[in-house]
Protein backbone atom coordinates (compact mmCIF):
# COMPACT_ATOMS: atom_id res chain seq x y z
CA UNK A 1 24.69 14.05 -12.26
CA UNK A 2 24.02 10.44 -10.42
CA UNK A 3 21.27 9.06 -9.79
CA UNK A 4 19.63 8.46 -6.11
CA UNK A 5 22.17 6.34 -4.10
CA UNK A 6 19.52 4.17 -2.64
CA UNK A 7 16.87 3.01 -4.76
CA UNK A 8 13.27 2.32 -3.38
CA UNK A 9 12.00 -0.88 -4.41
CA UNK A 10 8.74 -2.30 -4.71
CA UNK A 11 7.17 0.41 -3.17
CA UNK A 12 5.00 3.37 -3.75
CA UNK A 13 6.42 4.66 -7.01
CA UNK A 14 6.57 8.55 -6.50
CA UNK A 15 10.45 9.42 -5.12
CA UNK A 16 11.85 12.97 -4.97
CA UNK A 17 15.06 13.96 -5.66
CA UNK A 18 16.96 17.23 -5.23
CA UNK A 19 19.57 17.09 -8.02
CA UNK A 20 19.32 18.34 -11.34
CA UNK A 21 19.56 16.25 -14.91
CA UNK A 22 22.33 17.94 -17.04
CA UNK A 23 21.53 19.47 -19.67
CA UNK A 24 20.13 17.28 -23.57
CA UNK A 25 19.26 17.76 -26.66
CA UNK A 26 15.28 16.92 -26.68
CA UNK A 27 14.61 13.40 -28.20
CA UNK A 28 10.83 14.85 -29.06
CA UNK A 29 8.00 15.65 -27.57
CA UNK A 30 5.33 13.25 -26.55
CA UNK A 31 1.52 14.20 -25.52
CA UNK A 32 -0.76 12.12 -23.33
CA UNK A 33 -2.27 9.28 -24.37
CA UNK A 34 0.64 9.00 -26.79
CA UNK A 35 3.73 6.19 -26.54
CA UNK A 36 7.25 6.61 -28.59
CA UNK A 37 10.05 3.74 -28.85
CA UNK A 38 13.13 4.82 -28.24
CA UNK A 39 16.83 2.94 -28.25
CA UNK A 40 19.84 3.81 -25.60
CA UNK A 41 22.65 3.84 -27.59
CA UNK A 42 26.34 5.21 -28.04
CA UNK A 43 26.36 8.87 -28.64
CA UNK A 44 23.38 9.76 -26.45
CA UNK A 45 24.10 12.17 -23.31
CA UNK A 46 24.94 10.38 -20.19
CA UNK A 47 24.85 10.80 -16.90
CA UNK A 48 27.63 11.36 -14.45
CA UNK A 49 27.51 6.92 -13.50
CA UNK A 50 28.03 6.72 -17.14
CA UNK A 51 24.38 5.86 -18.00
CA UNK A 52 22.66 6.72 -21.33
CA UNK A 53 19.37 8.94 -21.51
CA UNK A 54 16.69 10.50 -23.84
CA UNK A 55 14.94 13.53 -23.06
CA UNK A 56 11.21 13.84 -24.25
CA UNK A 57 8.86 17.19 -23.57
CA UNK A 58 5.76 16.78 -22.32
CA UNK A 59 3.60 20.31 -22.10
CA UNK A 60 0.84 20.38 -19.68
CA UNK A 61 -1.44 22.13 -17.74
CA UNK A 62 -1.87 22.49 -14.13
CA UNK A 63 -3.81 19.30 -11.95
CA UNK A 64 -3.33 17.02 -14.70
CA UNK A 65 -2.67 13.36 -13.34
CA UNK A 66 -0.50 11.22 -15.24
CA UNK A 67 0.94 8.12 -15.20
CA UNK A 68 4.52 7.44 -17.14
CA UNK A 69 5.80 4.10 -17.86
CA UNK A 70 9.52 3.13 -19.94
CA UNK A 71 9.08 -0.61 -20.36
CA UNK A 72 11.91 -2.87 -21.78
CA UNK A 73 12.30 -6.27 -22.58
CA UNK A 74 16.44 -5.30 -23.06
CA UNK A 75 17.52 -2.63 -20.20
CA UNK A 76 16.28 -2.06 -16.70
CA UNK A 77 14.72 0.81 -17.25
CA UNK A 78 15.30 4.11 -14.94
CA UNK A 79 12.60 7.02 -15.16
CA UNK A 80 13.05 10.39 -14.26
CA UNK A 81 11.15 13.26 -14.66
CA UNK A 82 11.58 17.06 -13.95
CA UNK A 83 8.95 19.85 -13.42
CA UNK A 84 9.19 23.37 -14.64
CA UNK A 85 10.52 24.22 -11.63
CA UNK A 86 12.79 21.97 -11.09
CA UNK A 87 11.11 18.86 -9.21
CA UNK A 88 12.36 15.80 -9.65
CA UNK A 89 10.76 12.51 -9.65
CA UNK A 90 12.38 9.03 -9.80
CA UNK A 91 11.89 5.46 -10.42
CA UNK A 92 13.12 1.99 -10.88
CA UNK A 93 11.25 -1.25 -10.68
CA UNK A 94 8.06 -0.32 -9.43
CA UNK A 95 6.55 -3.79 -8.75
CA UNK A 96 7.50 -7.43 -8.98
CA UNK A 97 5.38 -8.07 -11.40
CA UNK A 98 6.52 -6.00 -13.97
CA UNK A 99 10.35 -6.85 -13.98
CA UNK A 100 12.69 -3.85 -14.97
CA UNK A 101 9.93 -1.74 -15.71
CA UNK A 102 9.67 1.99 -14.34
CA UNK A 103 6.63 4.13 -13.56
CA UNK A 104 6.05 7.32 -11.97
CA UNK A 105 2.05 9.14 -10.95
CA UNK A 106 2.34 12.20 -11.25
CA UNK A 107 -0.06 15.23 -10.14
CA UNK A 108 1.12 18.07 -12.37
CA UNK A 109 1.00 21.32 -9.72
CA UNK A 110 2.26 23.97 -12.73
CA UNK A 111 1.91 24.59 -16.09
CA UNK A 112 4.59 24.37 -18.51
CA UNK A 113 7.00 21.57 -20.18
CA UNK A 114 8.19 18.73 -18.17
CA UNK A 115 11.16 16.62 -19.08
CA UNK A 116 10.29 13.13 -19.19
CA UNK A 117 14.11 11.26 -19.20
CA UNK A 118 14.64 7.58 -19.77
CA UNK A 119 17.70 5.88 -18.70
CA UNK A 120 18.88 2.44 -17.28
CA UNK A 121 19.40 1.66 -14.00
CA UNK A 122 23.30 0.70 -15.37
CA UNK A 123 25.38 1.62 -18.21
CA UNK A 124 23.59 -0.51 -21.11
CA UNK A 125 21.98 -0.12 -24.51
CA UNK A 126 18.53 -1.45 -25.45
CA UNK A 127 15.28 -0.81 -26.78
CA UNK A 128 12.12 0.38 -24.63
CA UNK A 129 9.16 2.29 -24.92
CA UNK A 130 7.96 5.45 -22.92
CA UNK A 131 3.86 5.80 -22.32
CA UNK A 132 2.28 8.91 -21.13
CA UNK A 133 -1.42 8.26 -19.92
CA UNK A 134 -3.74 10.81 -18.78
CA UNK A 135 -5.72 9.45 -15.69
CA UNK A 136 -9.43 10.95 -15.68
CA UNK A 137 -10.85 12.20 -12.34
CA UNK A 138 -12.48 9.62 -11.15
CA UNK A 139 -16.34 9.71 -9.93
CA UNK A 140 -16.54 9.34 -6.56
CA UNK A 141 -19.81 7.88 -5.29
CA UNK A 142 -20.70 6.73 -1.46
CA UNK A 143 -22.83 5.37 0.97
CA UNK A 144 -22.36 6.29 4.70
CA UNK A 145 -24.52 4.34 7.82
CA UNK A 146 -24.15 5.13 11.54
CA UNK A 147 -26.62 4.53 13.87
CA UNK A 148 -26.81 5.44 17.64
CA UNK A 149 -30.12 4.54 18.52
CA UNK A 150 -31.27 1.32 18.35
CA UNK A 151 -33.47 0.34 20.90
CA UNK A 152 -33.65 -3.15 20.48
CA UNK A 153 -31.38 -6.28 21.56
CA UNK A 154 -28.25 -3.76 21.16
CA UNK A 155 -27.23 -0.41 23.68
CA UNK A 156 -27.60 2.76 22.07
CA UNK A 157 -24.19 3.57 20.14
CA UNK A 158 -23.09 7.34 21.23
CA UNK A 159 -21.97 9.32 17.95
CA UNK A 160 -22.23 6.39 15.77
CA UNK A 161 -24.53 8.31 13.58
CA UNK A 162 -22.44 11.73 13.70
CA UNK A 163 -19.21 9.75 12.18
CA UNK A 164 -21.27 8.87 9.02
CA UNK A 165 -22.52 12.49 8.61
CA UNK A 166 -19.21 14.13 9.02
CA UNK A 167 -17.51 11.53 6.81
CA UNK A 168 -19.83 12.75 4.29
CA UNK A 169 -19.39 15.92 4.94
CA UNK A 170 -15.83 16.06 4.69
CA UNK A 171 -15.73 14.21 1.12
CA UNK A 172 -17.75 17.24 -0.21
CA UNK A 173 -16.08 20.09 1.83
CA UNK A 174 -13.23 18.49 0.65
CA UNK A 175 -14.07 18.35 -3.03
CA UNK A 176 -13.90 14.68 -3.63
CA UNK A 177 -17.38 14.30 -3.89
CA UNK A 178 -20.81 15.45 -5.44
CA UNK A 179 -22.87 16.11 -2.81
CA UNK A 180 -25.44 14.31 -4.63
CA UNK A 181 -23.51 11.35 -5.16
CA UNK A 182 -23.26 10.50 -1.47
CA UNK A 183 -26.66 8.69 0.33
CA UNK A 184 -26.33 9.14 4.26
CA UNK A 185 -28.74 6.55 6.63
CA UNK A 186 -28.64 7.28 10.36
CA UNK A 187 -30.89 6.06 12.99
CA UNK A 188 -34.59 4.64 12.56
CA UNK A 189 -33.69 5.14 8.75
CA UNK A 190 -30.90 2.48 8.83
CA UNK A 191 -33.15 -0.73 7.80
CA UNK A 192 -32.35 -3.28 5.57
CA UNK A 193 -34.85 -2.31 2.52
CA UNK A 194 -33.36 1.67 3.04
CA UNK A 195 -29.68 0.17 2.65
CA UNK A 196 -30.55 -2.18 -0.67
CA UNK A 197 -32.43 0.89 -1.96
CA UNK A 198 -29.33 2.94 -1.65
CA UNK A 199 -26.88 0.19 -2.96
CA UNK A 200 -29.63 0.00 -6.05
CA UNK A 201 -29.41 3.69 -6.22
CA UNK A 202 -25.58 3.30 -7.07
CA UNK A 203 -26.05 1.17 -9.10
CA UNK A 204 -26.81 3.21 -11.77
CA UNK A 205 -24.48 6.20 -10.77
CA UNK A 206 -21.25 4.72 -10.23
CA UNK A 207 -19.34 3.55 -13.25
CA UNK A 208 -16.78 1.41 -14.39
CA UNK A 209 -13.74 4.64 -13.34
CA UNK A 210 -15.20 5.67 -10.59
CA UNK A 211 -14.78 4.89 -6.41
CA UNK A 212 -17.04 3.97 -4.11
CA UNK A 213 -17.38 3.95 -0.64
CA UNK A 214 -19.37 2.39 1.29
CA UNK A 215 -18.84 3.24 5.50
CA UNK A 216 -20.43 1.97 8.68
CA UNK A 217 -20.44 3.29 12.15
CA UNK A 218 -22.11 0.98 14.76
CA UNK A 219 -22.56 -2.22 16.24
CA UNK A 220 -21.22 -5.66 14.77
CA UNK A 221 -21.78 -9.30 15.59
CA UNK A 222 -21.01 -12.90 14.79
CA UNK A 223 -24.22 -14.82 13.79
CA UNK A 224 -24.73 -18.91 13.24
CA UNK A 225 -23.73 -19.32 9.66
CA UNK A 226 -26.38 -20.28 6.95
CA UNK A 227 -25.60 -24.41 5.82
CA UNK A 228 -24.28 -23.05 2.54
CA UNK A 229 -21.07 -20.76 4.04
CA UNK A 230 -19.87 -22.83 6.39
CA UNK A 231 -16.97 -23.85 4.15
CA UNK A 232 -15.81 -20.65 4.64
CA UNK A 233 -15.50 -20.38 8.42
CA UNK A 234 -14.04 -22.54 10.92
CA UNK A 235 -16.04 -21.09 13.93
CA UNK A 236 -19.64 -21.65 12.19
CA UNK A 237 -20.08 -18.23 12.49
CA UNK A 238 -20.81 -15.34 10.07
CA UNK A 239 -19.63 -11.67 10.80
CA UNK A 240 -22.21 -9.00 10.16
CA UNK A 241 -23.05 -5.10 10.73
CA UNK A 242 -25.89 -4.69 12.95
CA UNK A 243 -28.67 -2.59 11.12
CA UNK A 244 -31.78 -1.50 13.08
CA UNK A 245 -34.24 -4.12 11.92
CA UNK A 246 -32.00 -7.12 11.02
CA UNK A 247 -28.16 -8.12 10.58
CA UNK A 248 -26.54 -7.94 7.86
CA UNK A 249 -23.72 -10.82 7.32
CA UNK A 250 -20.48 -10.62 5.15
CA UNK A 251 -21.79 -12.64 2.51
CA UNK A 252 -24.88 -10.17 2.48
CA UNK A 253 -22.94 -7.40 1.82
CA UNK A 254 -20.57 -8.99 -0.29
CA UNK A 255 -23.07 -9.61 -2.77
CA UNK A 256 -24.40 -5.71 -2.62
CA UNK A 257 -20.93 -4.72 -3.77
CA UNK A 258 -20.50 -7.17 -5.90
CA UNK A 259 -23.58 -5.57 -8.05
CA UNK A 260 -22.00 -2.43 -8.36
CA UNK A 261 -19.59 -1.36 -11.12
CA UNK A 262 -17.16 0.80 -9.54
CA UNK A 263 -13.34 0.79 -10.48
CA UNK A 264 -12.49 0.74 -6.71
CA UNK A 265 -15.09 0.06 -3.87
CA UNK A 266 -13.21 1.11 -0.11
CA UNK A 267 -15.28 -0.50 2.47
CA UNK A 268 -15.01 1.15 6.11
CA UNK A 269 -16.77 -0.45 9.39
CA UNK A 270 -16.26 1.14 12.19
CA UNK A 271 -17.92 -2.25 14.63
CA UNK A 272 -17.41 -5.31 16.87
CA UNK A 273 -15.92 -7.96 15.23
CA UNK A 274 -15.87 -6.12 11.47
CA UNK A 275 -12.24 -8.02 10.99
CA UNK A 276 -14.40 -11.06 9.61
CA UNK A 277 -16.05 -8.91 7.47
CA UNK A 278 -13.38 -7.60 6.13
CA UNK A 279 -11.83 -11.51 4.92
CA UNK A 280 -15.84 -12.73 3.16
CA UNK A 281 -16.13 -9.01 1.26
CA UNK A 282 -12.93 -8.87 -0.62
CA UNK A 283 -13.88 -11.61 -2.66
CA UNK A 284 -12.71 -9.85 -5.79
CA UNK A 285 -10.46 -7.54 -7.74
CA UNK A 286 -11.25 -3.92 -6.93
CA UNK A 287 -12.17 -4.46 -3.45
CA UNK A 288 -10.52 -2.92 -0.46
CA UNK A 289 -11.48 -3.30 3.19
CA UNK A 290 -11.02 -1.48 6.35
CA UNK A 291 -12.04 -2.58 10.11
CA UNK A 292 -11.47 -1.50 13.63
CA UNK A 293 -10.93 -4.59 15.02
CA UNK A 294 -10.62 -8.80 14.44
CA UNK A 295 -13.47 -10.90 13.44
CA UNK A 296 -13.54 -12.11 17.72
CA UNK A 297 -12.52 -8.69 19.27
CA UNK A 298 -14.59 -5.69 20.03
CA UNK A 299 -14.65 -2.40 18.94
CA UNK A 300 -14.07 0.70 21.25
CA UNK A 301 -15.79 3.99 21.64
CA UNK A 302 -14.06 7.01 21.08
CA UNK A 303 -15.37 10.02 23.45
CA UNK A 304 -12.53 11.27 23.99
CA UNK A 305 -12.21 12.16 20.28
CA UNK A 306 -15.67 12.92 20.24
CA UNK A 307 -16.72 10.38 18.16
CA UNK A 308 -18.18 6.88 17.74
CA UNK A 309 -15.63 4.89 16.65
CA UNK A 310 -11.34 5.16 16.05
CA UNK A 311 -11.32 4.54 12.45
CA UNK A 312 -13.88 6.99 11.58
CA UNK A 313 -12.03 9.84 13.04
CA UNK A 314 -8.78 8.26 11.29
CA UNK A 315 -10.53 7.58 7.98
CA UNK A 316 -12.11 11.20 8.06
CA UNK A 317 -8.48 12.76 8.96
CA UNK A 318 -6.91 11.14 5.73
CA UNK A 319 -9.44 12.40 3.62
CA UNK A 320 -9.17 15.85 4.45
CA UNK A 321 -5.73 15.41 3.17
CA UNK A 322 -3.56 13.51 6.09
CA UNK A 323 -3.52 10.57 3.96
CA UNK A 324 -1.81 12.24 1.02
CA UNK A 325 1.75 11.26 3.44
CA UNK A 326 4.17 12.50 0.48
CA UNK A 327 1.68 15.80 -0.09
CA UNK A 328 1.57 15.10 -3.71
CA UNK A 329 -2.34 15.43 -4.27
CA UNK A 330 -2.57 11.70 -4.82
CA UNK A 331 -3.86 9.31 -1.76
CA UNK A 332 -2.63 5.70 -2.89
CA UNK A 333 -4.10 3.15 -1.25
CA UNK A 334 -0.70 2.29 0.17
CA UNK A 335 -0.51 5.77 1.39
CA UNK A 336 -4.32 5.28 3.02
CA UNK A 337 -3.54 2.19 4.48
CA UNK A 338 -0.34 3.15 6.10
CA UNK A 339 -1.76 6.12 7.51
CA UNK A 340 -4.47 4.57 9.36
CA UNK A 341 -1.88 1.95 10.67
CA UNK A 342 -0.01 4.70 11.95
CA UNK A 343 -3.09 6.53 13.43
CA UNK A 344 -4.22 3.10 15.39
CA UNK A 345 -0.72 2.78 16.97
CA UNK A 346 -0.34 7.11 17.80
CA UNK A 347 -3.72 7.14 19.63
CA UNK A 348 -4.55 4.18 21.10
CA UNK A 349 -1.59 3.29 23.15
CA UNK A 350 -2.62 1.18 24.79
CA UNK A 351 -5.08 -0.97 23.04
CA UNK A 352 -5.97 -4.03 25.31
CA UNK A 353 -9.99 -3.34 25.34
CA UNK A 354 -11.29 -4.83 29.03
CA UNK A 355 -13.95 -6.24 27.72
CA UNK A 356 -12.67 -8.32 24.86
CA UNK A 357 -8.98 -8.32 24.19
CA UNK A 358 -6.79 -6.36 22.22
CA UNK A 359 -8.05 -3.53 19.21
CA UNK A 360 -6.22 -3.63 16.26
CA UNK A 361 -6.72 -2.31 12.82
CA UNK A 362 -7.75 -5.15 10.13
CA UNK A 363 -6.91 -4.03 6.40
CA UNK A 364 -7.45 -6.22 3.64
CA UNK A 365 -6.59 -5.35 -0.28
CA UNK A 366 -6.85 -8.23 -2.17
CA UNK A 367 -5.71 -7.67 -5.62
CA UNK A 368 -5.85 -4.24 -5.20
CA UNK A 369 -2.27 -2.42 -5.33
CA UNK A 370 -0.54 -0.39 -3.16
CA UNK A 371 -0.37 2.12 -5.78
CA UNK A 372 -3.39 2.14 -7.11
CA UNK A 373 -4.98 6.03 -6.75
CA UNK A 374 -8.29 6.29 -3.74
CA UNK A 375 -8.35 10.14 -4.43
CA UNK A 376 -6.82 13.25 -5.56
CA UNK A 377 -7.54 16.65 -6.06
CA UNK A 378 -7.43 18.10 -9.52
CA UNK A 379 -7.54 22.16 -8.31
CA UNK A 380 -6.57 24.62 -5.29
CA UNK A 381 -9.12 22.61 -3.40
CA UNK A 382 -7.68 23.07 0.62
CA UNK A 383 -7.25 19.34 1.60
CA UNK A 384 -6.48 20.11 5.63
CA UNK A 385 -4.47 22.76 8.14
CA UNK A 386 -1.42 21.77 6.54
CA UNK A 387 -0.23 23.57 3.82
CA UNK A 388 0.62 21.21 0.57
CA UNK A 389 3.49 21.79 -1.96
């Protein structure tokens, strides 16, 4: 047996492979939340490049989601691990960061004994260690704004409010969410003391594990900044989400998230010049952001689609399990944010907007990884029309 000819690295650290680990004597067998140091030596099996491995058993149930990590300060480390079935899952280096080390998430889909293997990436001996962490569900906790009529200094905003009540809809039909745990504001309800109610409502539901979202359909703007951010932007101007009674800038909302606990918070806005938005809110670790356009272009409409905005129909589609690209139960955010790349460029071909240049989608992820886990489904829950493995 060889290992994959071309190795993946730096990337989004779950890789398939179709051929099978000979046959080896266990090494032992190794339970979550456990780690065991092991040394590749003369006399272990090899495999068919000439490369030592140990073989440890790992027994567990179905939907478990586990991460599995051989770290070395002497060999660069090669993991591979095989399902009951058969499946096989490989890694190398699975970020800069962490040198020769390997890691591999896993989504268990059958119950039984899997074969954890650690190996080198080339023939050598050396000490490492092998960790097997069980990843708890997280909680996943939202809030979800759209607003269509505003009657005021702004045009009405056709299905604004419809993308943030099927958003919500589809994180509970889909089973990543509580239906409790979601708050939904639409219309004359959309005012600034209803949204810092809602954010103080989260407050004390979503803990340090758990994800948050917080999504926006509607109109944006650029406002003159207040004295004390203008160090931040070169224009003067402050982006901001237009709410029914008042605006509400980037700073504003970056200090709403920054009061909440969450392990991940994934902010969506679906409006005009959301792009600056994006830069002022991910002002931290845990913080993703998502926008339909720059902080100085506009934001289409999406009738056609029958909706109010682009990225809420792509952000709704990856939820209901398009996102989950290698259909492994897992949606990284690498996975989320290439999706929606690849959504923006599919369906709007041609995205010069007439009335203020060109549409694209603005993601920013600070210090949050590609591969760190948005969702997953733990049971048979049906994540779309396409059938999953």
């Amino acid at each position: 047996m060889s290992k994959k000819a071309l190795i993946f690295l730096f990337v989004i650290p779950i890789l398939f492979s179709a051929i099978a680990l000979p046959a080896a004597a266990d090494t032992g067998r190794i339970s979550p939340g456990e780690s065991m140091d092991g040394e590749l030596r003369r006399g272990d099996s090899t495999l068919d490049d000439d490369c030592y491995y140990d073989t440890y058993i790992l027994e567990c149930d179905q939907g478990t989601l586990l991460r599995i990590t051989q770290t070395s300060d002497e060999i660069d480390s090669y993991l591979m691990v095989v399902s009951p079935r058969g499946t096989q899952w490989d890694n190398d280096d699975y970020s800069f960061e962490t040198g020769f080390d390997s890691r591999l998430t896993i989504l268990t889909s059958e119950r039984g004994d899997y074969e954890i293997n650690c190996s080198s990436y080339s023939p050598e001996s050396g000490d490492y260690t092998l960790i097997v962490e069980e990843i708890p569900a997280p909680g996943d906790y939202g809030i979800f704004i759209g607003i269509e009529n505003y009657g005021s200094e702004f045009e009405d905003a056709p299905r604004c409010d419809d993308d943030a009540v099927d958003l919500y809809d589809s994180f509970v039909e889909s089973g990543l969410m509580d239906r409790d745990n979601g708050i939904v504001i639409t219309n004359r309800d959309a005012e600034l003391d209803q949204v810092e109610d809602a954010f103080r409502e989260m407050e004390d539901m979503a803990g340090p594990d758990d994800v948050f979202v917080f999504f926006f359909s509607g109109h944006g703007t650029q406002v003159e900044c207040d004295v004390r951010n203008r160090d931040g932007e070169m224009d003067d101007l402050d982006e901001a989400i237009a709410l029914l009674d008042v605006d509400l800038t980037d700073n504003q909302l970056a200090d709403l998230l920054g009061d909440l606990d969450a392990k991940l918070k994934v902010v969506v806005l679906d409006a005009c010049n959301s792009g600056g938005v994006a830069r002022d809110v991910v002002n931290g670790p845990g913080i993703v952001c998502y926008a339909s356009s720059e902080e100085d272009v506009l934001s289409d409409f999406a009738p056609e689609l029958r909706a109010g905005g682009y990225l809420s129909v792509f952000f709704r589609e990856a939820i209901e399990g398009e996102g989950d690209l290698d259909g492994d139960g897992i949606i990284m955010i690498g996975e989320l944010s290439h999706y929606l790349l690849r959504r923006y460029y599919q369906e709007i071909e041609d995205p010069y907007s007439a009335t203020d240049g060109y549409q694209e989608l603005v993601h920013e992820r600070g210090l949050v990884k590609q591969d760190e886990i948005f969702v997953w489904w733990s049971d048979d829950t049906i994540r779309s029309d396409r059938d999953k493995p």
